[in-house]
C-alpha atoms as a PDB file:
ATOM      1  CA  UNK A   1     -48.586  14.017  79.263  1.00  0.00           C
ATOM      2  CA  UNK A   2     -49.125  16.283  81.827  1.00  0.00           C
ATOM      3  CA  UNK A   3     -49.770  15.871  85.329  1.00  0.00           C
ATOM      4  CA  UNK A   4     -51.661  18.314  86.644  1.00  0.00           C
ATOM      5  CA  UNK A   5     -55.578  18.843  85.412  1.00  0.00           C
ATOM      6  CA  UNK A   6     -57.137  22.094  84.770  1.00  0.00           C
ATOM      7  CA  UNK A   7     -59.626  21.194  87.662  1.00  0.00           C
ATOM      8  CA  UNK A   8     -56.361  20.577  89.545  1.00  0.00           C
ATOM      9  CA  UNK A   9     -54.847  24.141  88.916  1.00  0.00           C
ATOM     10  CA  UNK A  10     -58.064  25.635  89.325  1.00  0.00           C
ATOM     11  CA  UNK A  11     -58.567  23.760  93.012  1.00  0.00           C
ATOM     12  CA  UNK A  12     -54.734  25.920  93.238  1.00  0.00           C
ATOM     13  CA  UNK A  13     -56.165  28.740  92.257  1.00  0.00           C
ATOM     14  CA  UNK A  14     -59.033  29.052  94.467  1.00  0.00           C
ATOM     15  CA  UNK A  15     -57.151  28.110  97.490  1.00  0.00           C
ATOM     16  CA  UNK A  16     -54.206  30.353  96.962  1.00  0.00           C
ATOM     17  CA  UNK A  17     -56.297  33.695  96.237  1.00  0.00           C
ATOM     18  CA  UNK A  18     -58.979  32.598  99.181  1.00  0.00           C
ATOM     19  CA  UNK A  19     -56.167  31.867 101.803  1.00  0.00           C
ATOM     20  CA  UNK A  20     -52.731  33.528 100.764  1.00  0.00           C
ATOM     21  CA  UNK A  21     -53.729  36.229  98.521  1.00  0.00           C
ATOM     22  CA  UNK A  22     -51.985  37.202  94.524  1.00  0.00           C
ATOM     23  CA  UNK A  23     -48.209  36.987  96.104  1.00  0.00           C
ATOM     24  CA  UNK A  24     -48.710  33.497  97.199  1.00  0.00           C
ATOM     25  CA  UNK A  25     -50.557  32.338  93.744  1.00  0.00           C
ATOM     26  CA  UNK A  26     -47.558  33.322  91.804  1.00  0.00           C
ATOM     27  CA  UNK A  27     -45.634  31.454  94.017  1.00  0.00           C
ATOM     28  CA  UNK A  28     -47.894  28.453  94.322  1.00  0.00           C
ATOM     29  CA  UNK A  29     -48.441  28.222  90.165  1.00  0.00           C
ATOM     30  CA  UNK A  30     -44.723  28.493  89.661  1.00  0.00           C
ATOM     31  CA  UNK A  31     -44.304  25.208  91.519  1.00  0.00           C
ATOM     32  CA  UNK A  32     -47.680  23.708  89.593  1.00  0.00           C
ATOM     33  CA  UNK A  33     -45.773  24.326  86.659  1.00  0.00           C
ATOM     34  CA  UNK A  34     -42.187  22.775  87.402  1.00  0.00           C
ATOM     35  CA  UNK A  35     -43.950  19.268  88.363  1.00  0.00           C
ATOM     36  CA  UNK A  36     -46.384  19.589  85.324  1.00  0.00           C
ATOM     37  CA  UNK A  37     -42.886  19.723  82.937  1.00  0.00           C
ATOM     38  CA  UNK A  38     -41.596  16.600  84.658  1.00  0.00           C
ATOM     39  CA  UNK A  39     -42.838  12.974  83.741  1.00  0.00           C
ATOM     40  CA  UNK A  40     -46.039  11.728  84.426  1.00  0.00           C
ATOM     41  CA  UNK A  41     -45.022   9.208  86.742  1.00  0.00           C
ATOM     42  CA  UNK A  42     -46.364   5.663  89.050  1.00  0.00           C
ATOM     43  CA  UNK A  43     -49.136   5.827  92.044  1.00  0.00           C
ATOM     44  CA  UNK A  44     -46.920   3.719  94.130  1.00  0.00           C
ATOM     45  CA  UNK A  45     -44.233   5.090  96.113  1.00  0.00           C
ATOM     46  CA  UNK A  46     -40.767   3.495  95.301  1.00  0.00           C
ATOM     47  CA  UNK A  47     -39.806   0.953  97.600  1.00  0.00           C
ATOM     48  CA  UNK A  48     -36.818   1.887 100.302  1.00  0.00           C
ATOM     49  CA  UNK A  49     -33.939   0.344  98.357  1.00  0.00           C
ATOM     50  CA  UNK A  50     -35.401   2.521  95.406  1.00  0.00           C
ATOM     51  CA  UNK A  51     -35.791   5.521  97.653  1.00  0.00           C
ATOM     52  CA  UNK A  52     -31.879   4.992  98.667  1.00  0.00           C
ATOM     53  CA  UNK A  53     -30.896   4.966  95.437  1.00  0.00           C
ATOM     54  CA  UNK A  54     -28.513   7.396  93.798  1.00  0.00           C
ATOM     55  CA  UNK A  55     -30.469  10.215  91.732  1.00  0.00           C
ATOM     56  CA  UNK A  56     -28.631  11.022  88.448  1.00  0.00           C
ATOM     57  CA  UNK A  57     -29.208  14.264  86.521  1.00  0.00           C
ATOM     58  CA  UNK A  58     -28.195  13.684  82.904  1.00  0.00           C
ATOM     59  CA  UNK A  59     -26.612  10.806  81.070  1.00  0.00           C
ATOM     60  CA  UNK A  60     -25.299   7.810  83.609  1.00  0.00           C
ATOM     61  CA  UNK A  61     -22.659   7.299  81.064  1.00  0.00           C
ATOM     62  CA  UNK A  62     -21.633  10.850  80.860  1.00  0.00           C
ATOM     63  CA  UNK A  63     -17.844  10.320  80.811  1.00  0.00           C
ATOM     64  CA  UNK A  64     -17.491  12.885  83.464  1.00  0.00           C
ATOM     65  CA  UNK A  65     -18.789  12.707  87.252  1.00  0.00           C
ATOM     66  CA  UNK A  66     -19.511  15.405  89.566  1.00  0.00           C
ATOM     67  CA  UNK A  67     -20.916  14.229  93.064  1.00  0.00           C
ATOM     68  CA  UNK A  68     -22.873  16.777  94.792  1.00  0.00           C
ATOM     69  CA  UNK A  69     -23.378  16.933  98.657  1.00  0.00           C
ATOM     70  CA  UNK A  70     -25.573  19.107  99.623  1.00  0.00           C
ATOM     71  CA  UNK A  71     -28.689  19.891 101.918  1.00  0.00           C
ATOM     72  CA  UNK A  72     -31.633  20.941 101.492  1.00  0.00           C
ATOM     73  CA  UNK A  73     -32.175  23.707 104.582  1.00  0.00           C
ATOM     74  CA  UNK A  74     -28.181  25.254 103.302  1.00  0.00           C
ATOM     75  CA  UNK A  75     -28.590  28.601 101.991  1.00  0.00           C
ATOM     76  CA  UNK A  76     -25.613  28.258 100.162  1.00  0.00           C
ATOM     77  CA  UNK A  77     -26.690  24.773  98.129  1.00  0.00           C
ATOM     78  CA  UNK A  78     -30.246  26.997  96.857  1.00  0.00           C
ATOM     79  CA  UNK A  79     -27.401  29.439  95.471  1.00  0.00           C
ATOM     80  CA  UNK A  80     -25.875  26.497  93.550  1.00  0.00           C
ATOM     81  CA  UNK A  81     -28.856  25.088  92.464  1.00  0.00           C
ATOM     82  CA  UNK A  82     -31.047  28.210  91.220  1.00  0.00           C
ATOM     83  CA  UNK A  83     -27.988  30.464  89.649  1.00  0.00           C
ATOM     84  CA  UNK A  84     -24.838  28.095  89.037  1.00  0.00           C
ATOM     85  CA  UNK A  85     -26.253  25.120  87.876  1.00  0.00           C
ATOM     86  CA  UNK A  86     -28.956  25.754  85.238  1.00  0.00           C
ATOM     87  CA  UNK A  87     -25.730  26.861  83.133  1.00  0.00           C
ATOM     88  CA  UNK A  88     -23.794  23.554  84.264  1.00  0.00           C
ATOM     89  CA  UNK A  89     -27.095  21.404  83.313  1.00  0.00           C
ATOM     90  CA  UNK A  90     -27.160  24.123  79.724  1.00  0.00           C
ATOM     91  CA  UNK A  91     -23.044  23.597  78.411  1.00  0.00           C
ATOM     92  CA  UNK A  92     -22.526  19.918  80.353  1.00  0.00           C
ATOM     93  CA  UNK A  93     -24.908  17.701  81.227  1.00  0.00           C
ATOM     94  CA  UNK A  94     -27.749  18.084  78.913  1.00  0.00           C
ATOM     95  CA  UNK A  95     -25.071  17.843  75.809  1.00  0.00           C
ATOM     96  CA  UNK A  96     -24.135  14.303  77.785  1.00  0.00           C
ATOM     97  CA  UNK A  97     -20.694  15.248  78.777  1.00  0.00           C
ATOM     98  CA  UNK A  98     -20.917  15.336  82.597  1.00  0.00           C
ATOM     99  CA  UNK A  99     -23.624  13.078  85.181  1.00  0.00           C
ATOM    100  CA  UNK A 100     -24.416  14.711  88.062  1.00  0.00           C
ATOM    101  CA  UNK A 101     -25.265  12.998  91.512  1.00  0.00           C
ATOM    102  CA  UNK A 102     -27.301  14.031  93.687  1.00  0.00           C
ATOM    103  CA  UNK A 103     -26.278  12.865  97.772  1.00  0.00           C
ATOM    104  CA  UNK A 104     -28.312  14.396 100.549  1.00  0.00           C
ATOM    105  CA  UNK A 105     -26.207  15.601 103.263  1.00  0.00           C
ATOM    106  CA  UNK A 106     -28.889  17.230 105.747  1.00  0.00           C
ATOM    107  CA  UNK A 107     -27.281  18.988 108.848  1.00  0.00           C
ATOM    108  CA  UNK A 108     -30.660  19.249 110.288  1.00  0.00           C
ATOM    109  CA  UNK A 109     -33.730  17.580 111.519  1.00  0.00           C
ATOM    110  CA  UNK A 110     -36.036  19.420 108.828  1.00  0.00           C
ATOM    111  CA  UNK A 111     -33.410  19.136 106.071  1.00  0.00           C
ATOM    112  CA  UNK A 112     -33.642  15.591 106.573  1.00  0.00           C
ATOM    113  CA  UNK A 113     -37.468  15.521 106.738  1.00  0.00           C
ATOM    114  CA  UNK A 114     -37.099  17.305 103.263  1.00  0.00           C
ATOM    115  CA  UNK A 115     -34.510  14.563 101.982  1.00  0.00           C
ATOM    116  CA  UNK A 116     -36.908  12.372 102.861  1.00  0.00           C
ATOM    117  CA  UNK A 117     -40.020  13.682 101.190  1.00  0.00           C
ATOM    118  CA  UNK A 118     -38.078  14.175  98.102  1.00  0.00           C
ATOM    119  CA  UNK A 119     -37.076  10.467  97.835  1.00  0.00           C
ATOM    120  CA  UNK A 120     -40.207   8.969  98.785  1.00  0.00           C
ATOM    121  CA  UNK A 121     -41.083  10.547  95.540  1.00  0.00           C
ATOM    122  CA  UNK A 122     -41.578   8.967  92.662  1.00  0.00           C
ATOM    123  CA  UNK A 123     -37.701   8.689  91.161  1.00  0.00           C
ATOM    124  CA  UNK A 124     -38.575  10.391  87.934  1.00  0.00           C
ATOM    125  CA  UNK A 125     -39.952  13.125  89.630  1.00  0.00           C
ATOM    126  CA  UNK A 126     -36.963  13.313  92.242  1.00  0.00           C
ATOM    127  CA  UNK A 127     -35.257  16.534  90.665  1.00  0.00           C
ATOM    128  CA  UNK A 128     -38.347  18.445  90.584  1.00  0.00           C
ATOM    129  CA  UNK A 129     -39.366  17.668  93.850  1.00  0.00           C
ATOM    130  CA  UNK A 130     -35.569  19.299  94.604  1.00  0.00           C
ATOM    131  CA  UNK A 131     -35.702  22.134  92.454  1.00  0.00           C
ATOM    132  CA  UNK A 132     -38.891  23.405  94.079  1.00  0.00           C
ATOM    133  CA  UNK A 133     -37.145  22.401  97.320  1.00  0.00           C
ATOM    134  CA  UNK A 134     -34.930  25.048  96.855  1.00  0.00           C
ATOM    135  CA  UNK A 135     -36.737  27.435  95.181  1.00  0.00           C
ATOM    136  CA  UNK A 136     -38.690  27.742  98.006  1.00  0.00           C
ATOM    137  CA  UNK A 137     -36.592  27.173 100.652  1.00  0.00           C
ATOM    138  CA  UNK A 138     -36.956  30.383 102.537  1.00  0.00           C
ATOM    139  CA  UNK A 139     -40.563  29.747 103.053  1.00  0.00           C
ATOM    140  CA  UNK A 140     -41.340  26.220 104.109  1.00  0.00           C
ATOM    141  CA  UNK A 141     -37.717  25.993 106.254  1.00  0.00           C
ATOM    142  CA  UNK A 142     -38.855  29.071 108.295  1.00  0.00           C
ATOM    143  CA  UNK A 143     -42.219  28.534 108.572  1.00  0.00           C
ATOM    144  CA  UNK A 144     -44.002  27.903 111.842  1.00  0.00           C
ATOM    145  CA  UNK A 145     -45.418  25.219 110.554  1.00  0.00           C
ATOM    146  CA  UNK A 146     -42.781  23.212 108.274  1.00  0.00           C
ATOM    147  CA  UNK A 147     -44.561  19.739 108.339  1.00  0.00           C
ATOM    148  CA  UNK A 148     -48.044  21.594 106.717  1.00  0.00           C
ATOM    149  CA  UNK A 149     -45.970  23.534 104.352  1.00  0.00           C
ATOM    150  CA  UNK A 150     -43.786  20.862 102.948  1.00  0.00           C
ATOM    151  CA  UNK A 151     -47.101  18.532 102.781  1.00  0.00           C
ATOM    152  CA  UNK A 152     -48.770  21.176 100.397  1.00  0.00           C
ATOM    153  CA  UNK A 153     -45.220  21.084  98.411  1.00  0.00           C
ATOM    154  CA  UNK A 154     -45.964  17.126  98.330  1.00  0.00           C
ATOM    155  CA  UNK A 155     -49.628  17.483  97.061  1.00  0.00           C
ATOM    156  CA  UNK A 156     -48.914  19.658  94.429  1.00  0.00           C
ATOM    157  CA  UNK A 157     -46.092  17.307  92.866  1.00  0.00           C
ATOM    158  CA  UNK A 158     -48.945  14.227  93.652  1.00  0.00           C
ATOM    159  CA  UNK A 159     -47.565  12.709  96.635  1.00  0.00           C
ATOM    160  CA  UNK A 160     -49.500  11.303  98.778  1.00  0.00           C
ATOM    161  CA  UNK A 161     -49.710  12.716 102.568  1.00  0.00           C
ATOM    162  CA  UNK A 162     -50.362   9.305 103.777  1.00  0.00           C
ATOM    163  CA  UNK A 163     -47.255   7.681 101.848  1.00  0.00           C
ATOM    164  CA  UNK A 164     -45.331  10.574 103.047  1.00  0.00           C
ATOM    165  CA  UNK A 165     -45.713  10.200 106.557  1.00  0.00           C
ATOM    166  CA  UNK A 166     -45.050   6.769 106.039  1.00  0.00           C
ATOM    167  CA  UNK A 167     -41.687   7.307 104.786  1.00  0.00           C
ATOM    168  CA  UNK A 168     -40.787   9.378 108.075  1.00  0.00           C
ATOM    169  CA  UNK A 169     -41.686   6.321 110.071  1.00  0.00           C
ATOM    170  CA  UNK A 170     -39.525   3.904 107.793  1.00  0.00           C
ATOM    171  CA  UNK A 171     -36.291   3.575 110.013  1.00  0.00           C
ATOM    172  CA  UNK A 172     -34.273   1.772 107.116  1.00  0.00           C
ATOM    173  CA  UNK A 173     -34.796   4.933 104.886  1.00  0.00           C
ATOM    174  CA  UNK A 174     -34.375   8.050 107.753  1.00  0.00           C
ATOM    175  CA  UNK A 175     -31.171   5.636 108.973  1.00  0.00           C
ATOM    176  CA  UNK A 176     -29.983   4.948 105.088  1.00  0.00           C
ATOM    177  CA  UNK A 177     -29.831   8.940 104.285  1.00  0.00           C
ATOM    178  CA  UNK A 178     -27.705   9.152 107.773  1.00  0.00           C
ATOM    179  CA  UNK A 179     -25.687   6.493 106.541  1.00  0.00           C
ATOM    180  CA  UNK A 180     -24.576   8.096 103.539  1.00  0.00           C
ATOM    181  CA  UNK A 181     -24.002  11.352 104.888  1.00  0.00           C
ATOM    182  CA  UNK A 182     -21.489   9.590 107.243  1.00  0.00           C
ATOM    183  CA  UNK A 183     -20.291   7.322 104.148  1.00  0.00           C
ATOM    184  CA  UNK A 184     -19.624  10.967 102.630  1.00  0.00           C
ATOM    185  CA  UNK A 185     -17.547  12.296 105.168  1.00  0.00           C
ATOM    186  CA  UNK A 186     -15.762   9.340 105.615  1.00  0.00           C
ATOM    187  CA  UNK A 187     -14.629   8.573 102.231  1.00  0.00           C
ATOM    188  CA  UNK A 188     -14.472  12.356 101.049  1.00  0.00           C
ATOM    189  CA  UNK A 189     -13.927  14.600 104.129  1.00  0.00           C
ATOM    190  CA  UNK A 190     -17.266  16.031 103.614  1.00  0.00           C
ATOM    191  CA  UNK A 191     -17.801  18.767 106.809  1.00  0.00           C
ATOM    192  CA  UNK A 192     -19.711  21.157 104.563  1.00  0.00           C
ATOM    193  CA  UNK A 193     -22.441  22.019 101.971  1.00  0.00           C
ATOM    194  CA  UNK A 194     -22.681  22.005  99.232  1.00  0.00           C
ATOM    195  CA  UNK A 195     -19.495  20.224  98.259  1.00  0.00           C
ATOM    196  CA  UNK A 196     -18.632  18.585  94.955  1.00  0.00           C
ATOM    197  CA  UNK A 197     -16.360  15.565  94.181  1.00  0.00           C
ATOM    198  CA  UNK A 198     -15.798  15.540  90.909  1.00  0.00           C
ATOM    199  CA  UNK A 199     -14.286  11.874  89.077  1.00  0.00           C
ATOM    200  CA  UNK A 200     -13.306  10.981  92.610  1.00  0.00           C
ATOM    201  CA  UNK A 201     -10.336  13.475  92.789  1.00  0.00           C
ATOM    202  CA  UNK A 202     -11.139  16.939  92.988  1.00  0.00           C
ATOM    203  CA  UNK A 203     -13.056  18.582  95.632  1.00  0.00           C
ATOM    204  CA  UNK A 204     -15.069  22.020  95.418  1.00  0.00           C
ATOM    205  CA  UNK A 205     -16.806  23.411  98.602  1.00  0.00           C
ATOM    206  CA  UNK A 206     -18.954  26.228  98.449  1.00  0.00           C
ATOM    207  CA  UNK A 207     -21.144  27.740  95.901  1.00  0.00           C
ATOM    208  CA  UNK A 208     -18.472  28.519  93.572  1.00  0.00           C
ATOM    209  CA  UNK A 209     -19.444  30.684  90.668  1.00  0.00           C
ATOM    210  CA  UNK A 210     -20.025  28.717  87.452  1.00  0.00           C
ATOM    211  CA  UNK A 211     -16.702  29.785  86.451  1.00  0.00           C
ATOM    212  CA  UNK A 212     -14.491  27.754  88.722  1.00  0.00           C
ATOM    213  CA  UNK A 213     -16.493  24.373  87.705  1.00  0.00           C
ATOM    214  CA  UNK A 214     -16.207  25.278  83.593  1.00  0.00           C
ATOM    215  CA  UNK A 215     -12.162  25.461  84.122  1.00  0.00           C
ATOM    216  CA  UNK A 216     -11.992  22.085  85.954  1.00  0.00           C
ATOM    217  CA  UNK A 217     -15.070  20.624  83.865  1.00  0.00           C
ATOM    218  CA  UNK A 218     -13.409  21.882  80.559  1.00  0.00           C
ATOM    219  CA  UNK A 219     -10.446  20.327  80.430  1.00  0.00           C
ATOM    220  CA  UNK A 220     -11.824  16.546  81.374  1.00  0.00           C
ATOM    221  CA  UNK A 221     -14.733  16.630  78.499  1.00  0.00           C
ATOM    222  CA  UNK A 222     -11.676  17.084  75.961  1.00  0.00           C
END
């Protein structure tokens, strides 16, 4: 079922030729598109403990784990995310062989306003709300206006402006995301992003070409 009317895309359309011109439609009808593929999901927010929880892309009993740190303003974790791991998601996790979790790490005030948008999300629509994230990170994380721009990002995957600036205000969730970022360098010597713990006993930092994950994922899935 799709989200997103035609009277919705249309209302996109308008705006986007009226106030940003052809360059900014294509951009704005890409991201239409990427929450229209993902479920249809609740009108309420999830609640904080939801919000906390971890996101999982791919099978949670995928016999192979690979914990991603990462944040959301690192120009490194959009390289993961839009050319390494569409192959990772292709040969591992969408054939069920490896989970992956997602764990924001933001080393900034607006990656963590980002982090916080995303989970304030409906959970099914968590890993859309990321991929378009990054996708687009050049232009909302160095915009002059950030707030506006990642509040259109919200309205076009149907969040709520009101329930988002809600979620900045909730303490327990802005201190939660903190706390696992600490939690994560703690128990993993995490000092960088993106960086990958994978079953809890190997460690990859950077944005390692796809390469270096298939000859350590290859030889677990066996």
């Amino acid at each position: 079922m799709l989200r997103l009317s035609g009277v919705q895309l249309g209302i996109i359309f308008t705006f986007c030729i009226e106030e940003c011109g052809v360059k900014r439609f294509l951009s704005m009808t890409i991201i239409a598109v990427v929450f229209i593929l993902s479920p249809t999901v609740s009108a309420l927010p999830p609640t904080t403990e939801q919000a906390l929880a971890d996101r999982i892309l791919g099978d949670p009993n995928a016999p192979v784990t690979i914990v991603e740190y990462s944040s959301l303003t690192c120009p490194s974790c959009r390289k993961f995310h839009v050319e390494i791991l569409p192959n990772l998601k292709k040969n591992y996790i969408d054939t069920g062989k490896v989970k992956l979790i997602y764990r924001d790490f933001p080393f900034d005030q607006l990656g963590l306003m980002a982090a916080v948008m995303a989970r304030c999300a409906a959970p099914e629509r968590y890993f859309a709300f990321i991929n378009v994230l990054f996708a687009e990170q050049a232009k909302w994380s160095r915009s002059q206006t950030p707030f506006e721009a990642l509040l259109k990002i919200g309205k076009l995957g149907g969040l709520d402006p009101d329930d988002f600036k809600e979620c900045l205000k909730n303490e327990k969730l802005v201190n939660g995301l903190v706390e696992k970022r600490l939690d994560g360098q703690k128990k993993f010597d995490v000092n960088a992003t993106p960086t990958f713990i994978i079953d809890d006993d190997h460690k990859i930092v950077g944005a390692e070409p796809y390469e270096a994950f298939d000859k350590i994922l290859a030889k677990r899935v066996k």
